[in-house]
N, C-alpha and C. Protein backbone atom coordinates (compact mmCIF):
# COMPACT_ATOMS: atom_id res chain seq x y z
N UNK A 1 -36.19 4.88 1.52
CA UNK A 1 -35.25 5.56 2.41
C UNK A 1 -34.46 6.57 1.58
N UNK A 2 -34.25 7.83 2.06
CA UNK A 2 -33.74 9.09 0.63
C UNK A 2 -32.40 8.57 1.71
N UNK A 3 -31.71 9.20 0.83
CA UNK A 3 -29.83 8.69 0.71
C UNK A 3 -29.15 9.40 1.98
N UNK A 4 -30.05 10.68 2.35
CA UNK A 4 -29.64 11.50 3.98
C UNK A 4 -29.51 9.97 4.87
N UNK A 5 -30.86 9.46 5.23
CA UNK A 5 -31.26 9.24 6.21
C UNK A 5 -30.59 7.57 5.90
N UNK A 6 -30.29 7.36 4.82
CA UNK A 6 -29.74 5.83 5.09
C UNK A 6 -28.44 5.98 5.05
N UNK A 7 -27.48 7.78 4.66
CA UNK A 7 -26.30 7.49 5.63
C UNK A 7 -26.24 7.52 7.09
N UNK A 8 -26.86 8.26 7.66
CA UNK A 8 -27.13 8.27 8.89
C UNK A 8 -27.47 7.19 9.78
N UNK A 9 -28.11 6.14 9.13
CA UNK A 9 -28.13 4.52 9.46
C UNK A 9 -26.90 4.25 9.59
N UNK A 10 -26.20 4.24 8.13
CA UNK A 10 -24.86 3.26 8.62
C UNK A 10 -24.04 3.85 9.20
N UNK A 11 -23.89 5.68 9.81
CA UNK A 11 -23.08 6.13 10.44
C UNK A 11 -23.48 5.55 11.66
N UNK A 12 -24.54 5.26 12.29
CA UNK A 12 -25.17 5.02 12.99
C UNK A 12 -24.42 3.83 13.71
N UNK A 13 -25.24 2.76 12.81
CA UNK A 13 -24.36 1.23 12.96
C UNK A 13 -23.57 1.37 13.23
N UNK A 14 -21.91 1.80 12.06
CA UNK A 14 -20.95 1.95 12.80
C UNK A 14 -20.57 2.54 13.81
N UNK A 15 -21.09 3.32 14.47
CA UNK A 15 -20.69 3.96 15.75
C UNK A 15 -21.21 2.88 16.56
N UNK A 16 -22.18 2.20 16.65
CA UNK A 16 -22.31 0.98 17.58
C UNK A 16 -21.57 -0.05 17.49
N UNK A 17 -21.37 -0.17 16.57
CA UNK A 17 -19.99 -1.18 16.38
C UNK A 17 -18.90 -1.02 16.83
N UNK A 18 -18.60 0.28 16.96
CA UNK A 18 -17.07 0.90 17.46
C UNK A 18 -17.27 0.78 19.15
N UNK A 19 -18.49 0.90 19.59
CA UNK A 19 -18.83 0.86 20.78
C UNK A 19 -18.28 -0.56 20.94
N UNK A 20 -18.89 -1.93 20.56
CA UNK A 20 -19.52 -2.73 20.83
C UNK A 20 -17.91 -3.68 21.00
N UNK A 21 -17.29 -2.67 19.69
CA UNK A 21 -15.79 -3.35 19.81
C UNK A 21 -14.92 -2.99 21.09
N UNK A 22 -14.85 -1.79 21.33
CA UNK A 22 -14.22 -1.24 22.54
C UNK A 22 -14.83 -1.92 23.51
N UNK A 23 -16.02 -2.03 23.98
CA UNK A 23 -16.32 -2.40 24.98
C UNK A 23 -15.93 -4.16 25.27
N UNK A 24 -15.81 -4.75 23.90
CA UNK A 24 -15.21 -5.80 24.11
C UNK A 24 -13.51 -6.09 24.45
N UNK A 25 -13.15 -5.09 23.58
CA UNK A 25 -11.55 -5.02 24.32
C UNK A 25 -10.90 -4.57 25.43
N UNK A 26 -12.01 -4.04 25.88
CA UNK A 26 -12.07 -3.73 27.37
C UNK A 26 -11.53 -5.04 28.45
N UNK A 27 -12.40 -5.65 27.74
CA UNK A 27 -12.34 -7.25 28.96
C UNK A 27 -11.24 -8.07 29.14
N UNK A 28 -11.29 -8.52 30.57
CA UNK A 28 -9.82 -8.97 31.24
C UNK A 28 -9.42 -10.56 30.48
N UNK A 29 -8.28 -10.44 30.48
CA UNK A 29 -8.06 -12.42 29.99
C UNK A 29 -8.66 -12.97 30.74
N UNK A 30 -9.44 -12.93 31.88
CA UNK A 30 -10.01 -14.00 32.79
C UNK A 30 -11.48 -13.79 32.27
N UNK A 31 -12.25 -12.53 32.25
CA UNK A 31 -13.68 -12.88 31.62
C UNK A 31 -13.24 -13.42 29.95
N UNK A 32 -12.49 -13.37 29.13
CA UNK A 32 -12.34 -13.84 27.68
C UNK A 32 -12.27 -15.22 27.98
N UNK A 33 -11.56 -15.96 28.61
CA UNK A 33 -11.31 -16.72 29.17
C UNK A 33 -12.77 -17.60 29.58
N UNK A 34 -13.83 -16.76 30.71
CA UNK A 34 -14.86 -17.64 31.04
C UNK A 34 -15.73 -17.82 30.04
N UNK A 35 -15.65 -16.85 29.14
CA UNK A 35 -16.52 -16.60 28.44
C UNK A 35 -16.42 -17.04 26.62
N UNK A 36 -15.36 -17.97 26.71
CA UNK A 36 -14.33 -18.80 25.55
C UNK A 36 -14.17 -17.82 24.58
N UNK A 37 -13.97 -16.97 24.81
CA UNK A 37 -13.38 -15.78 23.74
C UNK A 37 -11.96 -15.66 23.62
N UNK A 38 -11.16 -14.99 22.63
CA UNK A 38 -10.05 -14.88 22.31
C UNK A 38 -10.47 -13.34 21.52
N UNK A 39 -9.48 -12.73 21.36
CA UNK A 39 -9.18 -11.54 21.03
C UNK A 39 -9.21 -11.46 19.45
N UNK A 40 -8.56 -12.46 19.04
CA UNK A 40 -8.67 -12.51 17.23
C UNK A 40 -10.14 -12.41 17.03
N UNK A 41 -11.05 -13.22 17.94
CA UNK A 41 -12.58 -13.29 17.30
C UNK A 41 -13.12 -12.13 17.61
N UNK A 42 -12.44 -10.87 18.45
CA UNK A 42 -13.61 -9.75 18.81
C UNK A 42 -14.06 -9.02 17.36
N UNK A 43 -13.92 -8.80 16.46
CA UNK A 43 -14.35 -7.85 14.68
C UNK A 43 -15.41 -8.68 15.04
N UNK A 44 -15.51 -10.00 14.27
CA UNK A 44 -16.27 -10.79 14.04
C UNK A 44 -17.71 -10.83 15.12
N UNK A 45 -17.78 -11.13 16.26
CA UNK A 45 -18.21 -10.70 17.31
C UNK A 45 -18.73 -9.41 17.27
N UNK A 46 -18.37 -8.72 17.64
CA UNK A 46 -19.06 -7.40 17.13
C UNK A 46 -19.35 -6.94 16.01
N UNK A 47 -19.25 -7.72 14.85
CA UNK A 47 -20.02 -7.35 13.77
C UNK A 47 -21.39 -7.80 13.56
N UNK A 48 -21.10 -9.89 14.05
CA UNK A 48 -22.50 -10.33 14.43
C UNK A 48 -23.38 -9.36 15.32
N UNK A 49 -22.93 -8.60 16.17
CA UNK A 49 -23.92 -8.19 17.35
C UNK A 49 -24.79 -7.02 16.62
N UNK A 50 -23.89 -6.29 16.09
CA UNK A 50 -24.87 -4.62 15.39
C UNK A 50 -25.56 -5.02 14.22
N UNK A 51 -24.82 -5.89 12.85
CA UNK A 51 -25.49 -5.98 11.57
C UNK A 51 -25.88 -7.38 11.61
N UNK A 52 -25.92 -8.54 12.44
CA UNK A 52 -26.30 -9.56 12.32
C UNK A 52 -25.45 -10.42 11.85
N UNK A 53 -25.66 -12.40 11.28
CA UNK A 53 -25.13 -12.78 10.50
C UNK A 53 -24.09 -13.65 11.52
């Protein structure tokens, strides 16, 4: 992978991540709630979702 195209990966990633986070802070205390989430765990959560782990 030349060094262009594997920044472009992790610009990449992170922009899905930024997605993945917003779209989680989006959500009401009642879906966090059904869905046993809390707000401290959304990073974490959306980090599992884009890079794995």
């Amino acid at each position: 992978m030349t060094m262009i195209s594997s920044i472009r990966s992790r610009m990449a990633k992170h922009a899905q991540y930024r997605r993945t986070l917003n779209e989680l802070y989006s959500m009401t205390e009642a879906d966090m709630r059904d869905l046993n989430m809390d707000r401290a765990d959304m990073s974490r959560i959306a980090y599992q979702a884009v890079y794995g782990g």
